[in-house]
N, C-alpha and C. Protein backbone atom coordinates (compact mmCIF):
# COMPACT_ATOMS: atom_id res chain seq x y z
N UNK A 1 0.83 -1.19 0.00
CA UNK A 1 0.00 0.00 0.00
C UNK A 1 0.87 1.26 0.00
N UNK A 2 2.28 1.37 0.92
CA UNK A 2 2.96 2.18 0.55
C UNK A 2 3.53 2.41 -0.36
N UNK A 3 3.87 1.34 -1.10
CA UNK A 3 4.11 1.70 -2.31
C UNK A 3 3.43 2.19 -3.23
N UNK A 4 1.96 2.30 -3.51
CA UNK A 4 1.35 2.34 -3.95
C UNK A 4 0.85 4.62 -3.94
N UNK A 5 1.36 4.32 -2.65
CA UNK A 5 1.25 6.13 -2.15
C UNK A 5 2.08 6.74 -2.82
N UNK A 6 3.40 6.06 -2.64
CA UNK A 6 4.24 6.83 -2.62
C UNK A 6 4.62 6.88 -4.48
N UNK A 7 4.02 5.76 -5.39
CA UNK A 7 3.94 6.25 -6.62
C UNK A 7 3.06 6.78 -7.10
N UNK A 8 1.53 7.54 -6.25
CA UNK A 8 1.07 8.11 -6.96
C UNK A 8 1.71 9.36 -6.48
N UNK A 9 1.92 10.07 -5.55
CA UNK A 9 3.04 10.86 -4.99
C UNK A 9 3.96 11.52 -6.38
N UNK A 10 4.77 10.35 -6.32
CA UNK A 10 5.69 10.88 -6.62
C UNK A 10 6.45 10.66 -8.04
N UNK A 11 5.09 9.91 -8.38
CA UNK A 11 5.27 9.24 -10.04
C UNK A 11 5.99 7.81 -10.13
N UNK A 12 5.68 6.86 -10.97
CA UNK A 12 6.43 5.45 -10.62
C UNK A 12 8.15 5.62 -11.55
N UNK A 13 8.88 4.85 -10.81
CA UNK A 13 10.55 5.07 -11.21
C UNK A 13 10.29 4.06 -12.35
N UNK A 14 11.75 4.30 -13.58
CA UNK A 14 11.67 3.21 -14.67
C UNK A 14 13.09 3.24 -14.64
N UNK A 15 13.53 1.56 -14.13
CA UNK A 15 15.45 1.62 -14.56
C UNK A 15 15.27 2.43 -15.79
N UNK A 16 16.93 3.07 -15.96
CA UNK A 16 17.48 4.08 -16.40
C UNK A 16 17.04 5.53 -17.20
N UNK A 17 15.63 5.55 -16.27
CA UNK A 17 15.11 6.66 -16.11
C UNK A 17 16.20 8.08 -15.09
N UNK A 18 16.29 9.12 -16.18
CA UNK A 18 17.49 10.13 -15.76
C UNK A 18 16.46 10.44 -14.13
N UNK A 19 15.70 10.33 -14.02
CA UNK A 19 15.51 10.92 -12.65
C UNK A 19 15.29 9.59 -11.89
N UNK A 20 16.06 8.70 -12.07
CA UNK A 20 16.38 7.48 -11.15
C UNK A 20 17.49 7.83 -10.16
N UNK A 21 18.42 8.84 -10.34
CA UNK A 21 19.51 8.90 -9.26
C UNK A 21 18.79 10.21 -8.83
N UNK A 22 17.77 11.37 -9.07
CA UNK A 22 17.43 11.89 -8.05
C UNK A 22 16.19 11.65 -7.39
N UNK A 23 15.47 10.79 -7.46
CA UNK A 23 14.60 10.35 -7.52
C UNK A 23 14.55 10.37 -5.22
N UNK A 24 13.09 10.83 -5.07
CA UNK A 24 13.23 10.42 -3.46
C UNK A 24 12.14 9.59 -2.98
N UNK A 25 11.85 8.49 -3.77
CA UNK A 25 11.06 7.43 -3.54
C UNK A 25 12.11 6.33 -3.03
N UNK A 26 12.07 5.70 -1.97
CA UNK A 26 12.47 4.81 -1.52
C UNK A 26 12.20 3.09 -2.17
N UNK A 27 13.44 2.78 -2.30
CA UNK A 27 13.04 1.48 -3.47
C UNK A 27 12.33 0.61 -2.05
N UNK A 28 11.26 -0.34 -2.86
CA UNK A 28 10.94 -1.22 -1.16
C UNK A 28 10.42 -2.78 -2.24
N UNK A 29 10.68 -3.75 -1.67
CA UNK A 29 10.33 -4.97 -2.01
C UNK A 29 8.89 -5.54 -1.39
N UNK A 30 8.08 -6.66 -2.14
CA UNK A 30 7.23 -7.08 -1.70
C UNK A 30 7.63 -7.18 -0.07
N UNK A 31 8.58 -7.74 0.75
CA UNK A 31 8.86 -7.72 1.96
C UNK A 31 8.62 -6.12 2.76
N UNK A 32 8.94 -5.73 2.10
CA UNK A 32 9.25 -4.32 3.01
C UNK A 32 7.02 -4.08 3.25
N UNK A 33 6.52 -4.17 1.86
CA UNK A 33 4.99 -4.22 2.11
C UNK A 33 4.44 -4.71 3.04
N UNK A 34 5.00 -5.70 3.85
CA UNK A 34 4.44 -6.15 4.89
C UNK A 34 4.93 -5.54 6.01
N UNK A 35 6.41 -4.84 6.13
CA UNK A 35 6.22 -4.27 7.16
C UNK A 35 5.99 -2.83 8.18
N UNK A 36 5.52 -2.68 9.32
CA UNK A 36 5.00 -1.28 9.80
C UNK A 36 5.40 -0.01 8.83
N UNK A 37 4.34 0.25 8.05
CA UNK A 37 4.38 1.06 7.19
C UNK A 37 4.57 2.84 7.86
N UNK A 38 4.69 2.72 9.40
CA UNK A 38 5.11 3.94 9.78
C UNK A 38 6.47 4.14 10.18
N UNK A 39 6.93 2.70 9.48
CA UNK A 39 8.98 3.33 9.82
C UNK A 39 9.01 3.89 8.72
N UNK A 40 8.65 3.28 7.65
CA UNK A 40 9.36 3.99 5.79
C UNK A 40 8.85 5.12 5.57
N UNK A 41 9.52 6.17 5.49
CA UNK A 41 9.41 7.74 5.08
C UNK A 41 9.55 7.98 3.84
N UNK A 42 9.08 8.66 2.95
CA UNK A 42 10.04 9.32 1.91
C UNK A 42 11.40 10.54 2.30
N UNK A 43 12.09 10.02 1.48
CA UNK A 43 13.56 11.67 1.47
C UNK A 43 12.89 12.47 1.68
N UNK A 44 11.40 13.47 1.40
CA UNK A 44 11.13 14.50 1.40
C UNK A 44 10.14 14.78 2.29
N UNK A 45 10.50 16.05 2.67
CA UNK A 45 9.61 16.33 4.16
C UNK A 45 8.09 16.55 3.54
N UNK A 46 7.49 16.32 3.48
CA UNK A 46 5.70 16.18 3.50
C UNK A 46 5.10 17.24 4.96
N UNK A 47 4.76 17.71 4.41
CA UNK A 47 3.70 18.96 5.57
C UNK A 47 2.30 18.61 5.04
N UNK A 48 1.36 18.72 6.24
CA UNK A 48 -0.20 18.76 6.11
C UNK A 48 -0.67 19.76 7.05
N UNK A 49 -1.54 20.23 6.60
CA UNK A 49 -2.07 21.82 7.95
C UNK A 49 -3.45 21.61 7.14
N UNK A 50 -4.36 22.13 8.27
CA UNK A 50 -5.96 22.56 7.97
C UNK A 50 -5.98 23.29 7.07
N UNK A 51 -7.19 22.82 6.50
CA UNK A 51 -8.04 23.53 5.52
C UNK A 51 -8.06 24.91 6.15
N UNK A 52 -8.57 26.03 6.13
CA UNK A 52 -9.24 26.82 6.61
C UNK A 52 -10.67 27.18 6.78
N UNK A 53 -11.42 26.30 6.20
CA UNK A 53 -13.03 26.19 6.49
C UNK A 53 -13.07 24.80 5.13
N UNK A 54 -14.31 23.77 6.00
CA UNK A 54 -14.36 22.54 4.56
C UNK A 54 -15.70 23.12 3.58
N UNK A 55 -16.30 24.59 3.78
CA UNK A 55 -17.36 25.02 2.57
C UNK A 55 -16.67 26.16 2.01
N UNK A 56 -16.78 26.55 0.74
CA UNK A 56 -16.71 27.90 0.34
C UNK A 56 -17.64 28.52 0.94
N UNK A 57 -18.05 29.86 0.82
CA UNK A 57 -18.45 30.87 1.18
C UNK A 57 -20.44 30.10 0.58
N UNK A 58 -20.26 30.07 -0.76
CA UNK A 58 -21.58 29.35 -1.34
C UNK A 58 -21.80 28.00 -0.85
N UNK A 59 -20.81 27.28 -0.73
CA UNK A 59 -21.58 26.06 -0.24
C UNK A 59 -22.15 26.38 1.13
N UNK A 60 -21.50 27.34 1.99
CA UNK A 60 -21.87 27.46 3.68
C UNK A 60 -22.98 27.88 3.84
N UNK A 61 -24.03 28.58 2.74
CA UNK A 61 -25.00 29.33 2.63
C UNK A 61 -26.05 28.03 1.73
N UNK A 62 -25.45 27.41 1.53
CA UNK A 62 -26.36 26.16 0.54
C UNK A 62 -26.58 24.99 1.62
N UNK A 63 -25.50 25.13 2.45
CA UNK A 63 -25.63 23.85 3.66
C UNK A 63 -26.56 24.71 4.83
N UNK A 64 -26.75 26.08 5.24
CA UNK A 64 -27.44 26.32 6.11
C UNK A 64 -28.65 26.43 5.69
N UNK A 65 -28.78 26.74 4.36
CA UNK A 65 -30.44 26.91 3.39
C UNK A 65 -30.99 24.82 4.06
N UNK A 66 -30.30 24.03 3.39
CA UNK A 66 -30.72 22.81 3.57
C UNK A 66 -31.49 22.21 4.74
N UNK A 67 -30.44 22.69 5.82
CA UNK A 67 -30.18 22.15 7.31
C UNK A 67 -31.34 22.76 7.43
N UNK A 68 -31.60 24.06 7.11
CA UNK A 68 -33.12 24.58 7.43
C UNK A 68 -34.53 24.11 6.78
N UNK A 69 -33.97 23.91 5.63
CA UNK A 69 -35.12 23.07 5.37
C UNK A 69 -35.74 21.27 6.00
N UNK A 70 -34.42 20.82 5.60
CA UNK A 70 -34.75 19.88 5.77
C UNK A 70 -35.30 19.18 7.81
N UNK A 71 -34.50 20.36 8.41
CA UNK A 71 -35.08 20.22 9.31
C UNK A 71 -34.87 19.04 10.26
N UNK A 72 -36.72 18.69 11.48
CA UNK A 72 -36.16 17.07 11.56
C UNK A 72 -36.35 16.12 10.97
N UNK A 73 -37.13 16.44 9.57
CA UNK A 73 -37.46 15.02 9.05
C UNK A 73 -36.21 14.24 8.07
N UNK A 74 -34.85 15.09 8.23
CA UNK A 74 -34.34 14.09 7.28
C UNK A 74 -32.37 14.62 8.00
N UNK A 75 -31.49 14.29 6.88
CA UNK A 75 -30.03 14.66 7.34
C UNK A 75 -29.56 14.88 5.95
N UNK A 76 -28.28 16.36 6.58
CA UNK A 76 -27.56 16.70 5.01
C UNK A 76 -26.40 16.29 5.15
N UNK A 77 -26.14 15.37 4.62
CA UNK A 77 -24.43 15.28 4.58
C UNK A 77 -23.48 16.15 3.81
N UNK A 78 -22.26 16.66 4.27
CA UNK A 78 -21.86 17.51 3.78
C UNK A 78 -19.96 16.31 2.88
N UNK A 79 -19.75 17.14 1.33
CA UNK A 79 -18.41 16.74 1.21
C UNK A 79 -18.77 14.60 0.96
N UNK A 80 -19.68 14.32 0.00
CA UNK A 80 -19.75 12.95 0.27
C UNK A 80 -19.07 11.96 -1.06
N UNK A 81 -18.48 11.27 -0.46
CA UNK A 81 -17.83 10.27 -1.98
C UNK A 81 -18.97 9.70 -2.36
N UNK A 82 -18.77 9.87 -3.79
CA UNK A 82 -19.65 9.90 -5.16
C UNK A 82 -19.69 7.80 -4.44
N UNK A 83 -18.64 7.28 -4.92
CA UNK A 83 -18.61 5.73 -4.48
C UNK A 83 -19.37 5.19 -3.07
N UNK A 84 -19.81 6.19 -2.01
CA UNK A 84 -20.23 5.61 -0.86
C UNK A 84 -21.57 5.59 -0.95
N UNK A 85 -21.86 6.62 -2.11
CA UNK A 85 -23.12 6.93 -2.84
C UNK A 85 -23.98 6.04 -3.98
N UNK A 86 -23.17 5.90 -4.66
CA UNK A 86 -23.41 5.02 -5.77
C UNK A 86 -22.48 3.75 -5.68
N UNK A 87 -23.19 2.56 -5.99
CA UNK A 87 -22.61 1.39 -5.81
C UNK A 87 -22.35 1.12 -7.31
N UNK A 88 -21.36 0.22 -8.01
CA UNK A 88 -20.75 0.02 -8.88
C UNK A 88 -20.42 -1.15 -9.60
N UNK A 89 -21.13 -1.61 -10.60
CA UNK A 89 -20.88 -3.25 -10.82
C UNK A 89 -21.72 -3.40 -12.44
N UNK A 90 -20.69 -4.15 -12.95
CA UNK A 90 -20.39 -4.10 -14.53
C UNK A 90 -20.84 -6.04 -14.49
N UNK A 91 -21.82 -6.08 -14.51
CA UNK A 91 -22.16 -7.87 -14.72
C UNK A 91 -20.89 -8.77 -14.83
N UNK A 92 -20.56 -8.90 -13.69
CA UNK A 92 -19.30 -9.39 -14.00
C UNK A 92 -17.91 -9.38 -14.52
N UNK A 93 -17.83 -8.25 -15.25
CA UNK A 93 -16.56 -8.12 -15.70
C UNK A 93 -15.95 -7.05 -14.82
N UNK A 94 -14.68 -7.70 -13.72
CA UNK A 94 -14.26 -7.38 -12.71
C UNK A 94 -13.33 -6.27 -13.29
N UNK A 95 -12.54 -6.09 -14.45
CA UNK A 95 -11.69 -4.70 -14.77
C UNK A 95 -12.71 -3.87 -14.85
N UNK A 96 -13.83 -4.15 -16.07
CA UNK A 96 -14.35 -2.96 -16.46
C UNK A 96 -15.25 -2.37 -15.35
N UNK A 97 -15.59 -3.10 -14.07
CA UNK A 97 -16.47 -2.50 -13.07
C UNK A 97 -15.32 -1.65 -12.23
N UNK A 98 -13.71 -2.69 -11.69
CA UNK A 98 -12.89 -1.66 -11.60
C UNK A 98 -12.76 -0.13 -11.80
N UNK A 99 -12.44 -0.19 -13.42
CA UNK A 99 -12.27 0.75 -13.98
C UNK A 99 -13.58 1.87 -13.93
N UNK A 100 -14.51 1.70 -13.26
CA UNK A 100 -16.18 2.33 -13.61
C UNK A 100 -15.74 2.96 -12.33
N UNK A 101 -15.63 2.22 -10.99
CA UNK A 101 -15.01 2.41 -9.57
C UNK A 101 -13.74 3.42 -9.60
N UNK A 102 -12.52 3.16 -10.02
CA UNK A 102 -11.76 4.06 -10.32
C UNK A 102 -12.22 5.80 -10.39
N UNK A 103 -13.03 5.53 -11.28
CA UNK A 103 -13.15 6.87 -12.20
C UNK A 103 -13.74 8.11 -11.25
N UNK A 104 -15.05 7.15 -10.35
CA UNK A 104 -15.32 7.44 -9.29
C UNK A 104 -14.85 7.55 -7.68
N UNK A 105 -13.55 6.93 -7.52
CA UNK A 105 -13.81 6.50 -6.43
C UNK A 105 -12.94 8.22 -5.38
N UNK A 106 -12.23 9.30 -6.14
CA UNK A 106 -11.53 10.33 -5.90
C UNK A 106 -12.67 11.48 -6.49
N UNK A 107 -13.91 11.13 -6.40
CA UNK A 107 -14.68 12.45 -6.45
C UNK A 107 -15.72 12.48 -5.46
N UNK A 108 -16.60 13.65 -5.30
CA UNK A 108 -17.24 13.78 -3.94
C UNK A 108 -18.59 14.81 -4.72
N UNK A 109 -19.56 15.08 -3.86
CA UNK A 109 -20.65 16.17 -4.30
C UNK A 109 -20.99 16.96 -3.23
N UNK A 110 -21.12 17.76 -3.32
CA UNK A 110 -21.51 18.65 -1.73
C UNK A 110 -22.25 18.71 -0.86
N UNK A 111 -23.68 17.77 -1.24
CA UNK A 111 -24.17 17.30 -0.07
C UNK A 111 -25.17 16.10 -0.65
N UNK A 112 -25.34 15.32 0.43
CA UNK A 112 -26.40 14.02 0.14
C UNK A 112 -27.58 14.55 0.74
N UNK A 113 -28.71 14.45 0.59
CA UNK A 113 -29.92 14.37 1.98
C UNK A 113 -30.91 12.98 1.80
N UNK A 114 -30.76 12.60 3.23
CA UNK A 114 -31.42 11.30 3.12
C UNK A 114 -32.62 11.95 4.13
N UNK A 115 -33.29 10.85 4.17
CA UNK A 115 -34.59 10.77 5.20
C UNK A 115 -34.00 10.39 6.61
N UNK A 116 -34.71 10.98 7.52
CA UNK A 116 -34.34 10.68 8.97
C UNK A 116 -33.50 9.09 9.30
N UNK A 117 -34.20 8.14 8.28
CA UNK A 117 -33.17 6.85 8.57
C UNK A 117 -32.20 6.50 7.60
N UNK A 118 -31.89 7.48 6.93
CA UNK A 118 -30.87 7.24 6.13
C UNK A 118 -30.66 6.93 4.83
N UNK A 119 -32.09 7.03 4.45
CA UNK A 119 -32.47 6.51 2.82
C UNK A 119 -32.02 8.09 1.96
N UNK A 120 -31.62 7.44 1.03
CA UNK A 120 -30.78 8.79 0.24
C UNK A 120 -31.86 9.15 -0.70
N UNK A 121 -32.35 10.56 -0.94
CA UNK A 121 -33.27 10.91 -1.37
C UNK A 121 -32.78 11.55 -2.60
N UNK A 122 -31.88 12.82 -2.32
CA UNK A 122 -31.05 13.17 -3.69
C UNK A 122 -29.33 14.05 -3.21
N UNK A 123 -28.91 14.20 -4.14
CA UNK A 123 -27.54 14.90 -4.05
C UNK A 123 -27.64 15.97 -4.39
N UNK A 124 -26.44 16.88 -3.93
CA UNK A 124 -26.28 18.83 -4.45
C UNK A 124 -25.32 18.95 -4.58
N UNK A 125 -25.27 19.70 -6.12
CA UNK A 125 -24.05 20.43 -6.43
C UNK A 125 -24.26 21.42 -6.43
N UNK A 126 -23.40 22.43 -5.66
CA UNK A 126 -23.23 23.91 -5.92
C UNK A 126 -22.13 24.33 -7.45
N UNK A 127 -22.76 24.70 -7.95
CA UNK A 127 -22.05 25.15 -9.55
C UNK A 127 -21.22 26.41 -8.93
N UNK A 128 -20.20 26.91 -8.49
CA UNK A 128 -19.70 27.71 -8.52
C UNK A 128 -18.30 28.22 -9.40
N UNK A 129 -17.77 29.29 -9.57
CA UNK A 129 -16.91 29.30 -10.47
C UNK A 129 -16.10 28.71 -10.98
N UNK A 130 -15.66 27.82 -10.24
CA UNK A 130 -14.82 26.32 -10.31
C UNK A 130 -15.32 25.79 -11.37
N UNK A 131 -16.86 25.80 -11.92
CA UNK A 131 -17.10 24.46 -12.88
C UNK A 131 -17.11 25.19 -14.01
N UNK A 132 -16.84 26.70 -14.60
CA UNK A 132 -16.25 26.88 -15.69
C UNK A 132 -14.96 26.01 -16.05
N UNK A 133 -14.32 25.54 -15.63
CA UNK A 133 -12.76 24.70 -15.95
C UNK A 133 -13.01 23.58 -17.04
N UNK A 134 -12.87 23.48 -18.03
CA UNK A 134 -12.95 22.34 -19.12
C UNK A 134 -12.93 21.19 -18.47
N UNK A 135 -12.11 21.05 -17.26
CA UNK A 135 -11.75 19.95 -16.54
C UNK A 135 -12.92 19.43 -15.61
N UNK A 136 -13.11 20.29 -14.80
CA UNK A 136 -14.43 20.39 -14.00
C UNK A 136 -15.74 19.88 -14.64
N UNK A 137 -15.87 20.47 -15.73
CA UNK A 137 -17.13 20.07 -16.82
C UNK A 137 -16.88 18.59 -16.89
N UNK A 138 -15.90 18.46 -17.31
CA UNK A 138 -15.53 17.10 -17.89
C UNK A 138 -15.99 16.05 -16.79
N UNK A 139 -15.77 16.66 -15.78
CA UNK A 139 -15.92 15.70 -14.11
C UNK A 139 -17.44 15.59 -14.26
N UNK A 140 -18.18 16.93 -13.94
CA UNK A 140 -19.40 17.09 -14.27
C UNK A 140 -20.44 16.38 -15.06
N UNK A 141 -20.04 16.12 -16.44
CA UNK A 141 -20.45 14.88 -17.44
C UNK A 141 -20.48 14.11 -16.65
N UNK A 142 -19.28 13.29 -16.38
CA UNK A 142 -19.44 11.83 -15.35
C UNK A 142 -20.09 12.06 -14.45
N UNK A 143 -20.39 12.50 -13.44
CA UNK A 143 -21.26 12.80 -12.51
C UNK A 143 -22.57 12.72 -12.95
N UNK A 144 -22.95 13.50 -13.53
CA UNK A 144 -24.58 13.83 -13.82
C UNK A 144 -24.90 12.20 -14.53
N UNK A 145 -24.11 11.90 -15.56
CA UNK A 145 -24.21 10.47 -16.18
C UNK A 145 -24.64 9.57 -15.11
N UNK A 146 -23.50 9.45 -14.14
CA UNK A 146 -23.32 8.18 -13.54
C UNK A 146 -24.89 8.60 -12.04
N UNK A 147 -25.24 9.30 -11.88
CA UNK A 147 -26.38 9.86 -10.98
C UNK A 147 -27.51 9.35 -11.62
N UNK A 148 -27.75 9.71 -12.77
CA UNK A 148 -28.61 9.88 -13.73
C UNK A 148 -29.36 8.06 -14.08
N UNK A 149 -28.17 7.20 -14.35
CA UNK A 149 -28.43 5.80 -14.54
C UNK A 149 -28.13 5.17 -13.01
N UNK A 150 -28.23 5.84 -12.39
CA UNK A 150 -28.23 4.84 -10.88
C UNK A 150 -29.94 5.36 -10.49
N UNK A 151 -30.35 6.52 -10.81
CA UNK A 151 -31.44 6.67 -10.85
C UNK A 151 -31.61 8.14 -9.45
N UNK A 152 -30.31 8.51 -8.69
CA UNK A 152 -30.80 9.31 -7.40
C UNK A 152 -30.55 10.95 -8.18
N UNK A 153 -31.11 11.58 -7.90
CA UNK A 153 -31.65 12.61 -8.53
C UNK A 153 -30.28 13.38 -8.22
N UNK A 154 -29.59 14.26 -8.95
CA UNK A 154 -28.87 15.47 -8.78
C UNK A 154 -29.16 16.54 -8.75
N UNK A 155 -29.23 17.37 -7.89
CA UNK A 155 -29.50 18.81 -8.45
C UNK A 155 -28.29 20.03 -8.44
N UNK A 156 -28.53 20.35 -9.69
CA UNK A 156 -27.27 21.67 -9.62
C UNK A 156 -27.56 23.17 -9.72
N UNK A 157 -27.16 23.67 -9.52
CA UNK A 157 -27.49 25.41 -9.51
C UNK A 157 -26.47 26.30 -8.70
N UNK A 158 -26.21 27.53 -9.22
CA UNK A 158 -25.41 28.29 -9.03
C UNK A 158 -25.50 28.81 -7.61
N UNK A 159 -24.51 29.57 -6.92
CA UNK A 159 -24.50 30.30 -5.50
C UNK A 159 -25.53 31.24 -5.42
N UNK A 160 -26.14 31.12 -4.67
CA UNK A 160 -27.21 32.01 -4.30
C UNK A 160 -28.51 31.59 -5.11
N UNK A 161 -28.84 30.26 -5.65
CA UNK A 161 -29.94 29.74 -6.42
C UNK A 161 -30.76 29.44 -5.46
N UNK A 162 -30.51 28.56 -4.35
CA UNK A 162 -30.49 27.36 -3.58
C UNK A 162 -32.16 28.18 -3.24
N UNK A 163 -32.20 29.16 -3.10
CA UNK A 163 -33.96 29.47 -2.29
C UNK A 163 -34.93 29.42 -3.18
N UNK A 164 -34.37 29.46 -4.42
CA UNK A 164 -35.45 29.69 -5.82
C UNK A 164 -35.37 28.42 -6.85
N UNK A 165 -34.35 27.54 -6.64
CA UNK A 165 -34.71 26.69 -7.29
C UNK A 165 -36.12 25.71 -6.87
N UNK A 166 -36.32 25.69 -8.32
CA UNK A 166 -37.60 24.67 -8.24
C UNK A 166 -37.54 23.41 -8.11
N UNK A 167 -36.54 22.54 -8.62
CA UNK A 167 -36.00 20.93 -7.95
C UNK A 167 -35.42 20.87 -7.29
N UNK A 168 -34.85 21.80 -6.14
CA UNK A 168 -34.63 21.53 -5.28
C UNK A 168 -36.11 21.98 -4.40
N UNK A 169 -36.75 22.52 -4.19
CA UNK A 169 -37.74 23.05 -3.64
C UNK A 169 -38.88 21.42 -3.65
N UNK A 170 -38.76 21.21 -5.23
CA UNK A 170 -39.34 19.92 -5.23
C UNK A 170 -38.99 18.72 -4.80
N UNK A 171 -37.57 18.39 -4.43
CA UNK A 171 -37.04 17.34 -3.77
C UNK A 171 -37.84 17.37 -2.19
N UNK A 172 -37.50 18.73 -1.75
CA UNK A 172 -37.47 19.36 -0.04
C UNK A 172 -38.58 18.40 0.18
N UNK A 173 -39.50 18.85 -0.72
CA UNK A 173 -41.19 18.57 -0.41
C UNK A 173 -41.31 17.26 -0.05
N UNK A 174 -40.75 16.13 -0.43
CA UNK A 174 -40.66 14.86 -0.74
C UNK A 174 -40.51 14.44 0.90
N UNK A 175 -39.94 15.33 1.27
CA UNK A 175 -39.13 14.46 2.86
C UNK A 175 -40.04 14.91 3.66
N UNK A 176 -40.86 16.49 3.86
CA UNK A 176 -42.04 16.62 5.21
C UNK A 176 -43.13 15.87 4.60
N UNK A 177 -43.92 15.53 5.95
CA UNK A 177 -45.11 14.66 5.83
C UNK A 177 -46.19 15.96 5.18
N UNK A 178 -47.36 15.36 4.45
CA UNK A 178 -48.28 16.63 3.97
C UNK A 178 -48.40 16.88 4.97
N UNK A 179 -48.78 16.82 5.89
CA UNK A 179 -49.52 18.17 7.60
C UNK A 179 -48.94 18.82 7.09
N UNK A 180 -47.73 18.76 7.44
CA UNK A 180 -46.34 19.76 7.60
C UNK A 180 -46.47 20.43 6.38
N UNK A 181 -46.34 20.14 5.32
CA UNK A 181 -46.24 20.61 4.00
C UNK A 181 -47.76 22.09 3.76
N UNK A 182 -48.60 21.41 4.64
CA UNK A 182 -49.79 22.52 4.15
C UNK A 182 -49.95 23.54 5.48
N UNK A 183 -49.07 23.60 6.32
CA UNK A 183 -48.44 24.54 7.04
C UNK A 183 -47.99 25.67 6.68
């Protein structure tokens, strides 16, 4: 597994590759894999420090819009892997379901809301300036795709949408009981 870090890190070495003698990946053998993976370091010092807040400014205003709506009849998860979300399986063919898993398994959406016991009702994306990026879009496609044929509803809309959208407004509805609703 460390090995495995430390070449996505730091890119995988190829004998007489010119950056084989500066290279600061530590060579390690199937043996070394088995053992306490908190002696082996890399050469290079690695720093980690806090985020400074886990919402932008729009998502923090899209997660308190929710929390208010949704209230007690249900829960918003905030920051959720797309994979814990959607389950993944290609009839059997173990690469290509792999590979389906892969694609997914390093992306996330900004919030889930399930029903009070946990049944997932739909997902939120906040569209914010970020998803102009060719790249982002590109993520975006897969996303909406892979939502879309699993069947749980996505909804997207820009910062400051979140009170006026109408599918999301129409999801909300789904989770209070009518009493509540004709309140």
């Amino acid at each position: 597994m460390l090995r495995a870090i430390l070449e996505f890190l730091f890119g995988k070495r190829r004998k007489g590759d010119a950056s084989e003698k500066t290279s600061t990946v530590p060579e390690t053998t199937p043996q070394d894999d088995a053992v306490d993976e908190t002696v082996q370091k890399p050469d290079v010092e690695v720093n980690y420090s806090v985020r400074p807040s886990l919402f932008s400014n729009a998502e923090a205003a899209v997660l308190a819009h929710l929390r208010k709506e949704v209230g007690r009849f249900g829960h918003v998860s905030a920051c959720v892997r797309i994979s814990d979300v959607i389950k993944v399986s290609a009839d059997g063919d173990w690469s290509a379901q792999r590979r389906a898993f892969n694609a997914l398994s390093m992306k996330h959406v900004d919030f889930v809301v399930t029903t009070a016991r946990g049944r997932m009702l739909f997902a939120v994306e906040v569209d914010d300036s970020s998803h102009r990026d060719p790249k982002t879009q590109a993520r975006d496609a897969l996303v909406n795709d892979v939502f879309a044929k699993a069947g749980l509803p996505l909804i997207r809309f820009a910062p400051g949408e979140e009170r006026s959208d109408q599918k999301l407004a129409a999801q909300l509805s789904k989770l209070k009981p009518r009493e509540e609703q004709a309140a």
